[in-house]
Protein backbone atom coordinates (compact mmCIF):
# COMPACT_ATOMS: atom_id res chain seq x y z
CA UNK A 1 125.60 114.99 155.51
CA UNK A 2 125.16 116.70 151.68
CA UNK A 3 124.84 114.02 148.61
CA UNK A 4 128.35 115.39 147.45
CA UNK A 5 129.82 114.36 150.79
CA UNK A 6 128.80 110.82 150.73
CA UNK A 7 129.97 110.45 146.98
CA UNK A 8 133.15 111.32 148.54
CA UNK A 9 133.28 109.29 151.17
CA UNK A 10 132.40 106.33 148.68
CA UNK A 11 134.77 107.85 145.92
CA UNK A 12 137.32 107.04 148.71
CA UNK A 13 136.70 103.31 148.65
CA UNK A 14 138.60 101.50 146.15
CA UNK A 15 136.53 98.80 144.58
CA UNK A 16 138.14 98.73 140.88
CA UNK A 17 137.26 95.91 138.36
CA UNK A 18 139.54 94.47 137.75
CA UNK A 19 141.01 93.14 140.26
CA UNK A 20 137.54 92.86 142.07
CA UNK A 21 137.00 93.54 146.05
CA UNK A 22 133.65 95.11 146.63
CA UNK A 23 133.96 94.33 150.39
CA UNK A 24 134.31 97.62 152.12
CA UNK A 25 132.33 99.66 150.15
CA UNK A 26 129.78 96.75 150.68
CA UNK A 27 130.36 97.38 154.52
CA UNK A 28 130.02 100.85 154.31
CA UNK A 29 126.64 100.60 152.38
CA UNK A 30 125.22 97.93 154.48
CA UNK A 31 126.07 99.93 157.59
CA UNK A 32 124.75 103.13 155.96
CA UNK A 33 121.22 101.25 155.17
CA UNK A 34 120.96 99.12 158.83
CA UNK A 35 121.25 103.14 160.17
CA UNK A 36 118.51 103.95 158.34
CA UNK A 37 116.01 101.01 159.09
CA UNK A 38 116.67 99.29 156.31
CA UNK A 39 116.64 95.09 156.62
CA UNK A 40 119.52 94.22 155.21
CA UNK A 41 121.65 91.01 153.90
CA UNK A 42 124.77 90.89 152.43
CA UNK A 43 125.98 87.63 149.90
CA UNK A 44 129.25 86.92 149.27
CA UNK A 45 128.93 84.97 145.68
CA UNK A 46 132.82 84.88 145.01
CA UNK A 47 136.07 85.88 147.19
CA UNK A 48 135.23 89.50 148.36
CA UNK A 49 132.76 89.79 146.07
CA UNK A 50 129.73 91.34 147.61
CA UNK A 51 126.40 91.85 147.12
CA UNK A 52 124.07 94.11 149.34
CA UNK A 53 120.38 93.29 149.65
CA UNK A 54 117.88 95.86 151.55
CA UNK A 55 114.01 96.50 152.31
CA UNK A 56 111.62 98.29 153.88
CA UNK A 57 107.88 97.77 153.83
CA UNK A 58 105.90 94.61 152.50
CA UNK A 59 104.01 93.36 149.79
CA UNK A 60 104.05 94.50 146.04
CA UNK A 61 106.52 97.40 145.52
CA UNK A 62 109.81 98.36 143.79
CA UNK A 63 113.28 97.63 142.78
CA UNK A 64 116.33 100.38 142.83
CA UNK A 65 118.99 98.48 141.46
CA UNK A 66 123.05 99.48 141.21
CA UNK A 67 126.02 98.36 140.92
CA UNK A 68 129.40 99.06 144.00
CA UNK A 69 132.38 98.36 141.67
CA UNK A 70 134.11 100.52 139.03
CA UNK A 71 136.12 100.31 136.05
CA UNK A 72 139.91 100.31 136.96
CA UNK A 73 141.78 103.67 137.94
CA UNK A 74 144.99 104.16 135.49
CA UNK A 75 146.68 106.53 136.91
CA UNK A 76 145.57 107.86 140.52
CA UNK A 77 146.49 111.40 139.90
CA UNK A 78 144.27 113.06 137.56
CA UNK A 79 144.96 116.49 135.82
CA UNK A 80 142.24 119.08 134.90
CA UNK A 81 142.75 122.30 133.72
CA UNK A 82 146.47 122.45 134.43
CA UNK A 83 145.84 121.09 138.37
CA UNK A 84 146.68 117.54 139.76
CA UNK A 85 143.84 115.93 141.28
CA UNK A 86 142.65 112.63 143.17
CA UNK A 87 141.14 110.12 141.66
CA UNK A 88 139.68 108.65 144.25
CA UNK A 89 137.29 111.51 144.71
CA UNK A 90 138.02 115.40 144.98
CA UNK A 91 135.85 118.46 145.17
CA UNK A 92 136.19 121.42 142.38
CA UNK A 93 134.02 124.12 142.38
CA UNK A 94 130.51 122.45 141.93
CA UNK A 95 132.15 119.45 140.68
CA UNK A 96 132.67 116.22 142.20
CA UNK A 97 135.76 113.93 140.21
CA UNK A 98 137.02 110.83 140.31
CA UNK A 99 136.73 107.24 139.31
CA UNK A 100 132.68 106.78 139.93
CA UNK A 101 131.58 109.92 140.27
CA UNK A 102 129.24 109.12 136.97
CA UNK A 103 129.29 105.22 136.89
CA UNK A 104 128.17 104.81 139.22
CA UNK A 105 128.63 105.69 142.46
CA UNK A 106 127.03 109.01 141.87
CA UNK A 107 123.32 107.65 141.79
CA UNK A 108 124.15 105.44 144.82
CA UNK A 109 125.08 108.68 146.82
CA UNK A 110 121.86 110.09 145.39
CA UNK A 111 119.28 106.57 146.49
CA UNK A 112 120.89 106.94 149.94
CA UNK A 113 120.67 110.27 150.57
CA UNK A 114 116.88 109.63 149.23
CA UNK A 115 116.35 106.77 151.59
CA UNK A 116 118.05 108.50 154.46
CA UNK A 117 115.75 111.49 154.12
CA UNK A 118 112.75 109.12 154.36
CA UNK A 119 114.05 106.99 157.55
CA UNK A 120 110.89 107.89 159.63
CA UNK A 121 107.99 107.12 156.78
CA UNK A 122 105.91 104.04 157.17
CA UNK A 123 106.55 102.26 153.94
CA UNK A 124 103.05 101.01 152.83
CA UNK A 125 104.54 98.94 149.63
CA UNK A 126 108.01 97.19 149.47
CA UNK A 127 111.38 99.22 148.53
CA UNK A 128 114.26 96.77 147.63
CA UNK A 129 117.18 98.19 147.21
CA UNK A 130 119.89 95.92 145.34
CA UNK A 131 123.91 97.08 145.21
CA UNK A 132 125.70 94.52 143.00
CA UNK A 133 129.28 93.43 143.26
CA UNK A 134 131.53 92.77 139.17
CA UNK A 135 128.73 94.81 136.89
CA UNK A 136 131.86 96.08 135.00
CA UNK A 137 133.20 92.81 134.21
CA UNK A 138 130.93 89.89 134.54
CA UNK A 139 127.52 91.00 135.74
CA UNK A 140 128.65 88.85 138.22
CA UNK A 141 126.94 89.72 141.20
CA UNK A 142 123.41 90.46 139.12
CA UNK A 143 123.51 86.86 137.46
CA UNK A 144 124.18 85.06 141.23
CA UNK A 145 121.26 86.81 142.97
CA UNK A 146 118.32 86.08 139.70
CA UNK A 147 119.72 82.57 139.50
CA UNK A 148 120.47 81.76 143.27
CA UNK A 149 118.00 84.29 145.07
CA UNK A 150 115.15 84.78 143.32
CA UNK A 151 113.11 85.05 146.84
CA UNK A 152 114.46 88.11 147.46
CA UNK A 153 112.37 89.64 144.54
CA UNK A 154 108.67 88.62 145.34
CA UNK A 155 106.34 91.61 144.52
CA UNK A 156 108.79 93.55 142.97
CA UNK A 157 106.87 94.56 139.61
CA UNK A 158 109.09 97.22 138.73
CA UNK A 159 112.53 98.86 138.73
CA UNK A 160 115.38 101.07 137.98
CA UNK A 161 118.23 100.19 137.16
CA UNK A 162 120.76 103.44 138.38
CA UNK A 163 123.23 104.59 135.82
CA UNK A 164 123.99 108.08 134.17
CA UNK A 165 121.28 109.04 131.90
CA UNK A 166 121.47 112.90 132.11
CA UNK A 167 117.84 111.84 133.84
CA UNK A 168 116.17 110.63 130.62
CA UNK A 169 114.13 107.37 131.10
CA UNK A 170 115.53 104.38 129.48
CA UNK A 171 112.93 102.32 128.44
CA UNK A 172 114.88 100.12 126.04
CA UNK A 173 118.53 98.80 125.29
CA UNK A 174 120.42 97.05 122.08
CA UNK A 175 121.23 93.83 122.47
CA UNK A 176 125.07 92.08 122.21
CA UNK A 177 126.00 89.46 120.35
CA UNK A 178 129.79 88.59 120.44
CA UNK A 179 131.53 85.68 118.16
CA UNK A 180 135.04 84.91 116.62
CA UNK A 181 134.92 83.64 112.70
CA UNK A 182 138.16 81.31 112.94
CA UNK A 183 140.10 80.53 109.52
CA UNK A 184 142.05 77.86 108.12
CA UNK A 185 144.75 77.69 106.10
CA UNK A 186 148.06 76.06 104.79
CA UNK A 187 151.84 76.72 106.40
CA UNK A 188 154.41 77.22 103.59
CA UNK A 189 157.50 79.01 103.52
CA UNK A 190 157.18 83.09 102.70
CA UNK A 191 159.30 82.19 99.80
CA UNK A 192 157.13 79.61 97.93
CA UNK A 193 153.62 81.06 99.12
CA UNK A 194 151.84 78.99 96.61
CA UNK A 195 152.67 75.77 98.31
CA UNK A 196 150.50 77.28 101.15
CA UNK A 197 146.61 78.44 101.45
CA UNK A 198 146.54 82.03 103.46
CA UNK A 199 144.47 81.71 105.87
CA UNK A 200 144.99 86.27 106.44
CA UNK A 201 143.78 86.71 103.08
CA UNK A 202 140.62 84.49 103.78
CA UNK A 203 139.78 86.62 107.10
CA UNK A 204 140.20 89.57 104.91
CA UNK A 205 138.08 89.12 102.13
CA UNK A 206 135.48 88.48 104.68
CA UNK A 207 136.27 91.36 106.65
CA UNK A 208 135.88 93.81 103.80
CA UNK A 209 132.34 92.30 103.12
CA UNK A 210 131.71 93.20 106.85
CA UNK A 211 132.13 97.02 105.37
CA UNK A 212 128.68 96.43 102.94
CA UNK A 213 126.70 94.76 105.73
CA UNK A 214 127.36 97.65 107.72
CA UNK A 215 125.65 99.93 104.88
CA UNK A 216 122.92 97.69 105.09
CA UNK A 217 122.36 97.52 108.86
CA UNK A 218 121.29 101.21 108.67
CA UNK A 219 118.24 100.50 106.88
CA UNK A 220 116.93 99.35 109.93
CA UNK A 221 116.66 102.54 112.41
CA UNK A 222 114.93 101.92 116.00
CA UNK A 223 112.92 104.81 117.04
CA UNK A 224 114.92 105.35 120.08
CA UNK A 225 117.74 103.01 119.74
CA UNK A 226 118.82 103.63 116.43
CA UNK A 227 120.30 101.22 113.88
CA UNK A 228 122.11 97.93 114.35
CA UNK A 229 126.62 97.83 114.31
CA UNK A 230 128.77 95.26 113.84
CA UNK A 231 132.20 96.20 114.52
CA UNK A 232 135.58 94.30 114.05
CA UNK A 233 137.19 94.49 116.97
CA UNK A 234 140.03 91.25 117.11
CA UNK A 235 141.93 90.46 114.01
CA UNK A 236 144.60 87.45 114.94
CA UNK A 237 146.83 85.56 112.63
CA UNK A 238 149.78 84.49 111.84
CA UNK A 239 153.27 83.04 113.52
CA UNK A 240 156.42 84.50 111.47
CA UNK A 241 156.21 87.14 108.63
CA UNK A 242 157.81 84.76 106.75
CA UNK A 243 155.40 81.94 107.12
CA UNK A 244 151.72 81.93 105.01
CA UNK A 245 149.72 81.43 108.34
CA UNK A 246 147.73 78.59 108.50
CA UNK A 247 145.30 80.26 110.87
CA UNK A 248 143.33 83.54 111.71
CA UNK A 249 140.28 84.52 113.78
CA UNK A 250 138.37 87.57 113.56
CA UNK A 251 136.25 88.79 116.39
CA UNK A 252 133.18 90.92 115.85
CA UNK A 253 130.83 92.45 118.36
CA UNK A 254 127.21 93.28 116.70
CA UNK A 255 124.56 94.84 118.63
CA UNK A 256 121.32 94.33 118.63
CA UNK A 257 117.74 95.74 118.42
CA UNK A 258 114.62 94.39 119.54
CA UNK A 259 112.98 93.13 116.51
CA UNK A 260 116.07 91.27 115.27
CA UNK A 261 116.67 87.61 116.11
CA UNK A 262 120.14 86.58 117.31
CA UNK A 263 120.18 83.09 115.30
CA UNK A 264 119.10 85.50 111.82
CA UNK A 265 122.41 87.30 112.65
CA UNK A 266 124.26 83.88 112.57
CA UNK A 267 122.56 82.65 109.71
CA UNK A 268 123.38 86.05 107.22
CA UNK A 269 127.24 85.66 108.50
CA UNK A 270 127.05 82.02 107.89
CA UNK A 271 125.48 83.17 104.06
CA UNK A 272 128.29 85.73 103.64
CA UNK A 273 131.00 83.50 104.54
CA UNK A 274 129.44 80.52 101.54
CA UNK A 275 128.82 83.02 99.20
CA UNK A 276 132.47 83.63 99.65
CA UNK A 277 133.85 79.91 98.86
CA UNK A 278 134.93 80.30 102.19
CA UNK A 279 134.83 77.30 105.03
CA UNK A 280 134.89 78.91 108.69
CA UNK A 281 134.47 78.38 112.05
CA UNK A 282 132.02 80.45 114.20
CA UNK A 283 132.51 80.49 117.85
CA UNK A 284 129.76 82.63 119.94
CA UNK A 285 131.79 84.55 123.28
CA UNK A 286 128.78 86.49 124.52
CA UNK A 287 125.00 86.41 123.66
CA UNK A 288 122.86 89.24 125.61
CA UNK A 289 119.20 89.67 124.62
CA UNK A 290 118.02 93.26 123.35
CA UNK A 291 114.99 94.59 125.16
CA UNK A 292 112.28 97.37 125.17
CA UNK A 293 109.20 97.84 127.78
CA UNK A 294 106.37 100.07 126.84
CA UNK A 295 105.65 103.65 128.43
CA UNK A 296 103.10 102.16 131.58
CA UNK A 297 102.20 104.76 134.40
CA UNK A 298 105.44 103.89 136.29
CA UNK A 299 107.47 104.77 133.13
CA UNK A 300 105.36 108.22 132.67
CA UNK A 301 105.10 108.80 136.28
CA UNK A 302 109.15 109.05 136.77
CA UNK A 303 108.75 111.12 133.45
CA UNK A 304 106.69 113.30 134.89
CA UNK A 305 108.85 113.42 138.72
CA UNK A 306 111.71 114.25 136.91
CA UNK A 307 110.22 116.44 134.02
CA UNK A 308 112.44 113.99 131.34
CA UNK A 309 111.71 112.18 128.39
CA UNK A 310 112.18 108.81 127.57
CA UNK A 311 115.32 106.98 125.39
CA UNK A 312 117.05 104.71 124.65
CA UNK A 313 121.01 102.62 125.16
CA UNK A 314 123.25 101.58 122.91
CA UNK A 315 125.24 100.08 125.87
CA UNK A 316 123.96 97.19 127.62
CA UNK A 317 122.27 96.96 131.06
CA UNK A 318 121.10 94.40 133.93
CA UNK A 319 117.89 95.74 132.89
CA UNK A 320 117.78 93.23 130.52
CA UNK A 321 118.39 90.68 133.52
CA UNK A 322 115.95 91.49 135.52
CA UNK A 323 113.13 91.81 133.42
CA UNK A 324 113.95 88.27 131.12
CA UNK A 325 114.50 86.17 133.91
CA UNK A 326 112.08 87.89 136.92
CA UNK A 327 109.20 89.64 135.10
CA UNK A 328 110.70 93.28 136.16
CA UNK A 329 110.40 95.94 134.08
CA UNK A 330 113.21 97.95 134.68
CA UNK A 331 114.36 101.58 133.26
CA UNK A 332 117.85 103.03 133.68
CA UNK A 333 117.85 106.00 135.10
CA UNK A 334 119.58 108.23 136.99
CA UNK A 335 122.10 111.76 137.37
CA UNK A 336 125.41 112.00 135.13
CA UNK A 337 126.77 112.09 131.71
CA UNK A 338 127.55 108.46 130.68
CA UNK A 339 130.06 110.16 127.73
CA UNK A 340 132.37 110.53 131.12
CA UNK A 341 132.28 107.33 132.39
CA UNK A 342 135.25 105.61 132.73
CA UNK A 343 137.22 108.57 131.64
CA UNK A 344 140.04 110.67 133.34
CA UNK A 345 137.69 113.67 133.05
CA UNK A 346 134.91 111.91 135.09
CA UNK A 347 132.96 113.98 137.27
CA UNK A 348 129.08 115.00 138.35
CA UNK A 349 127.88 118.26 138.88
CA UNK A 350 126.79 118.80 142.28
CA UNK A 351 122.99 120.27 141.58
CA UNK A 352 122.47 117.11 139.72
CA UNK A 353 123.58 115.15 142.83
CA UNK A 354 121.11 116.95 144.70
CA UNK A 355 118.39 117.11 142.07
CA UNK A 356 119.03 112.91 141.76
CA UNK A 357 118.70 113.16 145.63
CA UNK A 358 115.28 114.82 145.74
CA UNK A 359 113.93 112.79 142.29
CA UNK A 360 114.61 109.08 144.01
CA UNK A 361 113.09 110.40 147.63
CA UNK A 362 109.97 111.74 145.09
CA UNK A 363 110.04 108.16 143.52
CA UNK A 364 109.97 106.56 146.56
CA UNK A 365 107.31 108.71 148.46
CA UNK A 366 105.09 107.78 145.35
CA UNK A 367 105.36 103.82 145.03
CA UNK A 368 106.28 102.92 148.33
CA UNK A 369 104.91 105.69 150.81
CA UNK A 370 101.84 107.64 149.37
């Protein structure tokens, strides 16, 4: 069986996130790998939410690291270039669409083709292979297995995380920081509004400074990363247009580079908001940690396999997982434009499948065979 045929057949698996179910396509994996020689586990950490755990060889090796479920399909007829499509996975020319093809069921077609092609080796180091349930969502199925089965990990030094890079080595990734500035005010009637205190006007006045910090962030440029954003994302406020709202909350997502510090970011909001007059609440939703690994010989040696260069994400990873809480040092890497990710256009070419295909069974040879 051709890579493009299995990223049909797993195309054809619905295992959308929202609502969640990564149980057959977990099957179908776990089957695919036990074929192959491969021991493998699979943990249920919620309600058909699955997790698939696989190895070959012992000792010091390893890590190829992805994740089963997809963002949700909106419509399940797609059209391109005039001509209604499925999908859940359909063939055009030497394209493969549908929901996956890119993110990220494309490099999972790719590591087990790659494995498959090495069934008969005698693996002299240790190849884990790790297929995550709620990536899109939660990093569910990630979190469960570095807090609840850290075991499973012993020896692994090293890893890639598989998403579309266009095969460019990711050796580092922005950080998120998520909070809601909540405002107080005074109810009055629309009529009389200086009975009341707005509490609108107070979110916008601070929003608007927002627009200077946002200047200054790009004074501070990452070599592969970029600069720092902050972004307003969640303006609420307000009951009745003609009542002076008593309360409004602004949320704001600001990412992250590696040589800032997440309380710093706290602290200059906290200074914008006093040098304002202006009392607030601040309410963190999501703190993720930035993170960059330097270019050691695995880094240059999947360079050099897949004749790439190294870069960096704006987007965040379970890169950042694996090497804070185990030690790993994990790239992202792996076949596909991430621009078509969770789009109605998404699709992978097919030479890329099989170049992916050939790069991961090179990668392998050379850390776990050789």
């Amino acid at each position: 069986m051709k890579t493009e045929e299995l990223l049909l057949q797993l195309l054809n698996i619905d295992s959308q996130n929202p609502p969640g179910n990564e149980k057959e396509i977990a099957y179908f994996v776990k089957d695919f790998l036990e074929e192959v020689s491969f021991e493998v586990e699979l943990t249920e950490f919620a309600k058909n939410r699955y997790n698939v755990v696989a190895s070959k060889g012992k000792g010091k090796g390893i890590m190829i690291e992805g994740h089963l479920d997809t963002v949700p399909i909106i419509s399940k007829v797609w059209k391109i270039d005039g001509r209604e499509i499925d999908a859940f996975g359909e063939r055009i020319g030497n394209k493969i669409y549908g929901r996956g093809a890119v993110d990220m069921k494309g490099p999972i077609s790719c590591i087990l083709s790659a494995v498959r092609k090495l069934r008969n080796e005698e693996f002299k180091k240790k190849l884990l292979l790790v297929f995550v349930g709620d990536e899109e969502v939660k990093l569910g199925g990630s979190t469960f297995l570095v807090k609840n089965r850290k075991d499973i990990f012993d020896g692994i030094t090293h890893g890639i995380v598989a998403e579309p890079t266009n095969f460019k080595v990711s050796i580092a990734q922005k950080g998120i920081l998520n909070f809601v500035v909540k405002f107080k005010g005074k109810a009055a009637h629309a009529s009389i509004p200086e009975l009341g205190d707005n509490a609108i006007y107070k979110a916008c006045e601070f929003v608007q400074t927002l627009r200077e910090l946002e200047n200054n962030l790009k004074k501070n440029r990452h070599r592969l990363l970029g600069t720092p954003t902050i972004n307003v994302g969640v303006i609420k406020g307000g009951t009745k247009v003609n009542i002076v709202p008593d309360y409004c909350e602004v949320g704001i997502d600001r990412r992250v580079l590696p040589n800032e510090d997440l309380n710093d970011i706290l602290d200059q909001i906290k200074a914008i908001l006093n040098k304002l007059g202006l009392d607030a609440n601040i309410e963190v939703t999501l703190k993720k940690m930035p993170m960059e690994i330097r270019e050691d010989n695995f880094v240059k040696r999947v360079k050099e396999i897949a004749n790439t260069e190294v870069t960096g994400l704006s987007g965040y990873t379970e890169a950042e997982i694996f090497y804070r809480e185990l030690g790993i040092k994990s790239i992202v890497f792996g076949p596909g434009n991430v621009n078509l990710a969770h789009t109605t256009q998404e699709h992978v070419d097919i030479k890329d499948l099989r170049k992916g295909t050939v790069v991961f069974e090179k990668i392998v040879k050379e850390f776990c065979i050789q």
